[in-house]
Each structure stands twice: as C-alpha cells, then as structure tokens.
C-alpha atoms as a PDB file:
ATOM      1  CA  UNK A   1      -2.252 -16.752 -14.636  1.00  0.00           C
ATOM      2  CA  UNK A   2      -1.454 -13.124 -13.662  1.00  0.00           C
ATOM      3  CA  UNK A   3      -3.297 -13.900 -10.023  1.00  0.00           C
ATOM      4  CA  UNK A   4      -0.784 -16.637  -9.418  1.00  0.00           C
ATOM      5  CA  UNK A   5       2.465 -14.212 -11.447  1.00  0.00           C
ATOM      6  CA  UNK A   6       2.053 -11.297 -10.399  1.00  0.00           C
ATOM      7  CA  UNK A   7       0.457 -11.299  -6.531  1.00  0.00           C
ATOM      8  CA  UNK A   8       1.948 -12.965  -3.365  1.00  0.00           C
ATOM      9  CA  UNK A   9       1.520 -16.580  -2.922  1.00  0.00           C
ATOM     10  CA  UNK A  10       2.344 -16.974   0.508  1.00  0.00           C
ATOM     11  CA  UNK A  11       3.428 -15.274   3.618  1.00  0.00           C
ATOM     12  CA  UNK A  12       7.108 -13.882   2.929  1.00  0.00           C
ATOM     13  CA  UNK A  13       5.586 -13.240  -0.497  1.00  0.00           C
ATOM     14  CA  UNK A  14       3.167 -10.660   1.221  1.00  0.00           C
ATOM     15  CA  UNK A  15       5.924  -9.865   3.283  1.00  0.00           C
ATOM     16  CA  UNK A  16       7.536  -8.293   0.257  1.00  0.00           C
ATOM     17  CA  UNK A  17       4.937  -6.955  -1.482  1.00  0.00           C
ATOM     18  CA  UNK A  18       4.364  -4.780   1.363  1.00  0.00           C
ATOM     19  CA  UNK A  19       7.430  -4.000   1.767  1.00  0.00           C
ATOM     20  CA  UNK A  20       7.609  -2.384  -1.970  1.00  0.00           C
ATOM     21  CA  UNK A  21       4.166  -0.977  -1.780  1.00  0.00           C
ATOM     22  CA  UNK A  22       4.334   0.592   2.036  1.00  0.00           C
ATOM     23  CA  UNK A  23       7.546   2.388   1.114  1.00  0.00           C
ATOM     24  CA  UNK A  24       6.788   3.651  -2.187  1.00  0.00           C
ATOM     25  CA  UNK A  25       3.929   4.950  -0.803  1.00  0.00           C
ATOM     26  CA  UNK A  26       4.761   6.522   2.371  1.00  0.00           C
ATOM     27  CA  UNK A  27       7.876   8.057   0.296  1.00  0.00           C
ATOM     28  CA  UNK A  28       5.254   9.705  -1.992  1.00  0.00           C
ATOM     29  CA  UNK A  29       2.102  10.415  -0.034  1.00  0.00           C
ATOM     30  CA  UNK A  30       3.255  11.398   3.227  1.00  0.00           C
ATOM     31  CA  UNK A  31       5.004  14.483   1.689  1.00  0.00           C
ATOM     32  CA  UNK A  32       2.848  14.908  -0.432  1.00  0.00           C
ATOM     33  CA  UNK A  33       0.381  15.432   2.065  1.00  0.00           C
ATOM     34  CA  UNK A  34       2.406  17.506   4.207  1.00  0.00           C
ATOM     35  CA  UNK A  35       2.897  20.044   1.086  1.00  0.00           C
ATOM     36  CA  UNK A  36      -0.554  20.094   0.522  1.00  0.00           C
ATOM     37  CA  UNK A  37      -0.815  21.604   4.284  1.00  0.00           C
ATOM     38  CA  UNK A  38       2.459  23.506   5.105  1.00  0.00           C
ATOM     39  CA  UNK A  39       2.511  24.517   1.313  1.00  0.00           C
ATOM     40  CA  UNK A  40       5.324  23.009  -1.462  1.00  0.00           C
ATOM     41  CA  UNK A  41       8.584  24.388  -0.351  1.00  0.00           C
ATOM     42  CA  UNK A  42      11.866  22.135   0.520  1.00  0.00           C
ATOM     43  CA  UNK A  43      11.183  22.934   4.251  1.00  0.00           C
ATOM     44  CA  UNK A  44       8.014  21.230   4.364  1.00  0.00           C
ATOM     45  CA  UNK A  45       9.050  18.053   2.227  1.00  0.00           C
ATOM     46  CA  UNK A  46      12.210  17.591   4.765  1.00  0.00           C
ATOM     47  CA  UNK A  47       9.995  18.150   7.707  1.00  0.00           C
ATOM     48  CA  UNK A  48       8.050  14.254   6.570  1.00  0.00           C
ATOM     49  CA  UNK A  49      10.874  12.932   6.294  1.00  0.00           C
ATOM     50  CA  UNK A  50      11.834  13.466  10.604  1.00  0.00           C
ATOM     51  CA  UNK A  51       8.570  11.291  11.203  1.00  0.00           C
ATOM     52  CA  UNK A  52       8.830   8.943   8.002  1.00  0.00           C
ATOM     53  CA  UNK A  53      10.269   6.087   9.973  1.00  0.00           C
ATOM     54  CA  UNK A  54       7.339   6.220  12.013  1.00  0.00           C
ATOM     55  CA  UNK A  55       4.639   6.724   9.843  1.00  0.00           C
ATOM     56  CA  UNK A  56       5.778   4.010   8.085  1.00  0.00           C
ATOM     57  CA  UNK A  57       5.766   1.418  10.887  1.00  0.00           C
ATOM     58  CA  UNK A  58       2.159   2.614  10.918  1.00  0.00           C
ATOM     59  CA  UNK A  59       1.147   2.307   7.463  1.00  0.00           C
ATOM     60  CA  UNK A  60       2.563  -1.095   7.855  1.00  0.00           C
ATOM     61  CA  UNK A  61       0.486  -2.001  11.169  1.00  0.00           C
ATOM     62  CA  UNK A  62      -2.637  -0.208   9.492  1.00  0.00           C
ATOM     63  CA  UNK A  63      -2.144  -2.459   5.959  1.00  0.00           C
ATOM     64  CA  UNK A  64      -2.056  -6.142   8.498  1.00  0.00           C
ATOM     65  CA  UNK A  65      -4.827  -4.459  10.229  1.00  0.00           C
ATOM     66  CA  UNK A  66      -6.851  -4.475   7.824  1.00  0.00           C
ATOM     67  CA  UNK A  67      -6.018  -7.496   5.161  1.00  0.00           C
ATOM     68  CA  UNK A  68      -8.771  -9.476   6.350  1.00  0.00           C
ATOM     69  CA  UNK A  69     -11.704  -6.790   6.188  1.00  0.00           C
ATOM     70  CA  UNK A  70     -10.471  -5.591   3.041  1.00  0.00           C
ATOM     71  CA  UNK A  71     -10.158  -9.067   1.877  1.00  0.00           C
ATOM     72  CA  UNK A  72     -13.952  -9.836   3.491  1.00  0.00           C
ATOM     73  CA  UNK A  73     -14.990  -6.697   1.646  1.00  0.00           C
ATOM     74  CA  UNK A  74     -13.835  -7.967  -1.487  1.00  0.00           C
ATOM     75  CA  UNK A  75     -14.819 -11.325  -1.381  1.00  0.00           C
ATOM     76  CA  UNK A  76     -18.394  -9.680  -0.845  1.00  0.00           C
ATOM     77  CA  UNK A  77     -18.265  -7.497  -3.901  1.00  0.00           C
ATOM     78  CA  UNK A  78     -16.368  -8.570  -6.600  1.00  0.00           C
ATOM     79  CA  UNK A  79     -17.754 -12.560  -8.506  1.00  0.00           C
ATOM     80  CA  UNK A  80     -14.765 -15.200  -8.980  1.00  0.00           C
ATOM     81  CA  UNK A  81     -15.789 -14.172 -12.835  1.00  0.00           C
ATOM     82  CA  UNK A  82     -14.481 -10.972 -12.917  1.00  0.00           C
ATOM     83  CA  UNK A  83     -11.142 -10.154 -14.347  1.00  0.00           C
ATOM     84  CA  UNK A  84      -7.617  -9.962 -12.759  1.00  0.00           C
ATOM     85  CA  UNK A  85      -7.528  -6.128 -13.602  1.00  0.00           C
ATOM     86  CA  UNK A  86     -11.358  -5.544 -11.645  1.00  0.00           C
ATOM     87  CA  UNK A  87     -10.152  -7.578  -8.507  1.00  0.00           C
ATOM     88  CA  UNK A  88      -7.082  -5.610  -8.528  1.00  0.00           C
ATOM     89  CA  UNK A  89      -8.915  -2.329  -8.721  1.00  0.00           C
ATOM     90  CA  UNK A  90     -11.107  -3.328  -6.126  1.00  0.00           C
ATOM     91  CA  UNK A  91      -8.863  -4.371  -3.815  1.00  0.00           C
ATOM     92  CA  UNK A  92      -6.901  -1.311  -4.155  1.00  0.00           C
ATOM     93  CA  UNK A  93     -10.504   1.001  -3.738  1.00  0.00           C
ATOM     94  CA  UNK A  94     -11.286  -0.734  -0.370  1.00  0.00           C
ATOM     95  CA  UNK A  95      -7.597  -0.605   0.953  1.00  0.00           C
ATOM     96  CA  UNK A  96      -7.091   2.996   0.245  1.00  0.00           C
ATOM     97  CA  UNK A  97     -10.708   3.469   1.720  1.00  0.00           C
ATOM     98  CA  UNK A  98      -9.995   1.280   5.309  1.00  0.00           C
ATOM     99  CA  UNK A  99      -6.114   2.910   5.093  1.00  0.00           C
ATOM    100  CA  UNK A 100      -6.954   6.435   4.214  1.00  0.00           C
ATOM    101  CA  UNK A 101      -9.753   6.854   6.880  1.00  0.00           C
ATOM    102  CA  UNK A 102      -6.972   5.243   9.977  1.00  0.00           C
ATOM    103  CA  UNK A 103      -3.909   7.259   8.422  1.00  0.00           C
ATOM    104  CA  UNK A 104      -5.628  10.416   8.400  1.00  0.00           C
ATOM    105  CA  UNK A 105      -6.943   9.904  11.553  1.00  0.00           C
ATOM    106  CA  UNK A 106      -3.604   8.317  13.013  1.00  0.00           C
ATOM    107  CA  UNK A 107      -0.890   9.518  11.350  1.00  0.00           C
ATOM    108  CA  UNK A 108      -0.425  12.906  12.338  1.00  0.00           C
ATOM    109  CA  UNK A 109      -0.603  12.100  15.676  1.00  0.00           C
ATOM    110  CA  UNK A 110       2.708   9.785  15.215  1.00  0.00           C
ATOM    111  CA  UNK A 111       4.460  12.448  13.193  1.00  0.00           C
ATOM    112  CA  UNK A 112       3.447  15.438  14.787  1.00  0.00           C
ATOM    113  CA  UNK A 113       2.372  14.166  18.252  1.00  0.00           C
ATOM    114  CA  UNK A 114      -1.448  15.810  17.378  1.00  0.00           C
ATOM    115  CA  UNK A 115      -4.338  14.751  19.666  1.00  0.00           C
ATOM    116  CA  UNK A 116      -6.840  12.505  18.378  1.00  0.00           C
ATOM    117  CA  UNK A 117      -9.631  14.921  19.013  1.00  0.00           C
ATOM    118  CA  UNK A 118      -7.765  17.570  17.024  1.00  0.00           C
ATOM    119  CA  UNK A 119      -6.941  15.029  14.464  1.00  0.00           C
ATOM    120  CA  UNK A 120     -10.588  14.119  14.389  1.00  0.00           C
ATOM    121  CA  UNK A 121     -11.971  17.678  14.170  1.00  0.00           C
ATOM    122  CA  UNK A 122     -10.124  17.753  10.687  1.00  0.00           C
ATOM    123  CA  UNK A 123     -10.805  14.358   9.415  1.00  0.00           C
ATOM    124  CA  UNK A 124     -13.544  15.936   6.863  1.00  0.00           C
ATOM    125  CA  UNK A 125     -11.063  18.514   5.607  1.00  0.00           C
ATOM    126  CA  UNK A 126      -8.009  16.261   5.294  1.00  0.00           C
ATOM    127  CA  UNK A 127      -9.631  12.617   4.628  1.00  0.00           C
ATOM    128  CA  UNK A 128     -10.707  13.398   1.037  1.00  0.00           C
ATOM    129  CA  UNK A 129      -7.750  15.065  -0.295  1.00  0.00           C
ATOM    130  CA  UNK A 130      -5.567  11.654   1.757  1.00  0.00           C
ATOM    131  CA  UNK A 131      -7.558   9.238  -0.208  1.00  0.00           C
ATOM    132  CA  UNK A 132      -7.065  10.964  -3.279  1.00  0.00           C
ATOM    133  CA  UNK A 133      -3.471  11.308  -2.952  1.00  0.00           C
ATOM    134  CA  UNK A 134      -3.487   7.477  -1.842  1.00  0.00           C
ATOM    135  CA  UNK A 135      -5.671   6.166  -4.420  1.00  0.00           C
ATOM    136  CA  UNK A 136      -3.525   7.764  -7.108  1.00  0.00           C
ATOM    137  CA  UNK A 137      -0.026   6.510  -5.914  1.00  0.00           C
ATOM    138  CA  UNK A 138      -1.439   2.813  -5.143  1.00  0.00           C
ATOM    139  CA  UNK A 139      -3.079   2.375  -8.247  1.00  0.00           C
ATOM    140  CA  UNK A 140      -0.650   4.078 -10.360  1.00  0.00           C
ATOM    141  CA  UNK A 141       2.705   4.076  -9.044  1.00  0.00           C
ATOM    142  CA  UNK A 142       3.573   1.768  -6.355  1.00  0.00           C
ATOM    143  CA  UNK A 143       1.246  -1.682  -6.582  1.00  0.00           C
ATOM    144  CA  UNK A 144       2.100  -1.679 -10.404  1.00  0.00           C
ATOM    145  CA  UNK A 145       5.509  -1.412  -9.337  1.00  0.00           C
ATOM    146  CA  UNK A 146       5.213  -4.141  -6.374  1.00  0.00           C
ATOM    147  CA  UNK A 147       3.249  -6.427  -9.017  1.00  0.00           C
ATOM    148  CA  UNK A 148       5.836  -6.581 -11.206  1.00  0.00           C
ATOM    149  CA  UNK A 149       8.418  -7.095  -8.762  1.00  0.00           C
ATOM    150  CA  UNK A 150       6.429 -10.333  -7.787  1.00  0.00           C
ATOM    151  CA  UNK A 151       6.254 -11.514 -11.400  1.00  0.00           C
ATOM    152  CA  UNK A 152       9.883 -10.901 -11.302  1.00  0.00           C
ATOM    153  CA  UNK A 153      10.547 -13.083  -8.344  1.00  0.00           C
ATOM    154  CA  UNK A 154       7.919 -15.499  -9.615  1.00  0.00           C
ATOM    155  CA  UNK A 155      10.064 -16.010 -12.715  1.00  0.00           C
ATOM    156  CA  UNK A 156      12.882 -16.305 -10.893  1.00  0.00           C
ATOM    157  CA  UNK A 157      11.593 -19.189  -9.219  1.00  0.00           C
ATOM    158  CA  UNK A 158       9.907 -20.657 -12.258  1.00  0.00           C
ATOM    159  CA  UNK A 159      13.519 -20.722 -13.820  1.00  0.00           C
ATOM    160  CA  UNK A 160      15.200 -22.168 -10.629  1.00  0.00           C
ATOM    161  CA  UNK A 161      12.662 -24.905 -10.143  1.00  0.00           C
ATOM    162  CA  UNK A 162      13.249 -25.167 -14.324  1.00  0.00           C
ATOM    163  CA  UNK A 163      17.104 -25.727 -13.735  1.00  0.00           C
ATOM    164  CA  UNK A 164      16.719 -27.958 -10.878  1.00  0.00           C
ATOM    165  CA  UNK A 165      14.277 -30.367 -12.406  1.00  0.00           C
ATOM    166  CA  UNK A 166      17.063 -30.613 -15.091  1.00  0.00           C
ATOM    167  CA  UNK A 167      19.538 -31.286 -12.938  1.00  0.00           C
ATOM    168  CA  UNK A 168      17.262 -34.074 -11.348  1.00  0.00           C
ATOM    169  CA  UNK A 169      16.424 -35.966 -14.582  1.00  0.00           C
ATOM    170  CA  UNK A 170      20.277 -35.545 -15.657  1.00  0.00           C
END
C-alpha cells in the first residue's frame, strides 16, 4: 500500500515528484557544497544561488538520465520481498551514487564555467563529501518530503474518485 500511496504512479506523477525532490535538494546541497569550499559566510551562500537555475536544469537532466540504470540497479539488488522502507533506501543509495558522481563532475562546470579536466582532477577530493551531503538531504529531508506530498495528492484523488462514484450511483 505505501508503494502505490506514497510514490508516483505515472508520468506527471514523476513529473512532480521530481519537481519537489530536485528543488529541495539543489536549494540545500548546492550551497551547501559551495560553503564547504569558499567557507560558510553569506557571500558564498548568495554566490549558488547566481548559477542555481542552472544547476538545477542539470540535476533534473542528470535524475532522467539515470532512472533507468538506477532502476536496473535496483531491480538487480533488492527481492520483490523486501520492504517498502529497504526499496526506498536503496533506491535513494544508487541515485545519490549515479547523481553524486555526474554532479560533481558536471556541475561546477555549469555554475562556475570550470573545465572538465579541472573538474576531474578534484573529483576524489570533492565526490565524497557531494555524496554525503546528497545522501543526507535525499534520505532525510527532501524524498520524505516529496513522498508525502504524493500520498497527499494520492488522497486527494482517492476522495475525488470517492465523491464522483457517489455522484454516479445518486
């Protein structure tokens, strides 16, 4: 029951899912990430937010990317026996994995116009502290917070389809 409540069902339902998710999370890690360089002053967390737009367009790309290796991944690991919370967990581990090792790679080229060989000569430096910061924000902050958005909508439509079956048999 809480695969069918509380994850999409269809494509506009993924549609907003991501939607939540990508910017919760590129509201929280991309600054956080840029702190964690520049150093935490206000200076640094307004800088992110010049390149969010773009970053985020990214993450976006990056997350449709990826849904079917993830998903392959996945499917490959986890048995149809294992709980809603595992599958969750796992999904979220291999995403954050396949994202993490793209953004940190990608990303600051988009927001800071780096080159990819520069970007690439840091990758061992910056990739573990990025999938840190990502794994803690996905798993804790903003696919909680999409997952209950779909269980909202998914009551919503339980309701409407409730009312309107009424309204048929009246």
């Amino acid at each position: 029951m809480k695969f069918f409540m509380r994850l999409p069902r269809n494509g506009r339902e993924f549609a907003l899912f991501l939607l939540v998710v990508s910017l919760i999370s590129v509201n929280l890690i991309a600054p956080t990430v840029t702190c964690m360089e520049l150093g935490f002053s206000p200076e640094a967390w307004g800088a992110t937010y010049s390149a969010i737009v773009f970053v985020w367009v990214l993450v976006v790309a990056c997350v449709v990317a990826t849904k079917r290796p993830v998903e392959h991944v996945c499917a490959k690991v986890a048995d149809e026996g294992d709980s809603y919370n595992m599958q969750v967990l796992l999904n979220i581990v291999v995403s954050v994995l396949f994202l993490s090792v793209l953004l940190t790679l990608l990303a600051p080229m988009v927001a800071t116009g780096e080159t990819l060989g520069h970007s690439a000569g840091e990758f061992v430096y910056r990739w573990p502290r990025n999938f840190g910061v990502a794994l803690f924000v996905e798993a804790l902050i903003a696919q909680p917070i999409a997952r209950a958005v779909m269980n909202r909508y998914h009551l919503a439509l339980d309701r409407r389809g409730a009312s309107r079956t009424v309204e048929e048999r009246a």
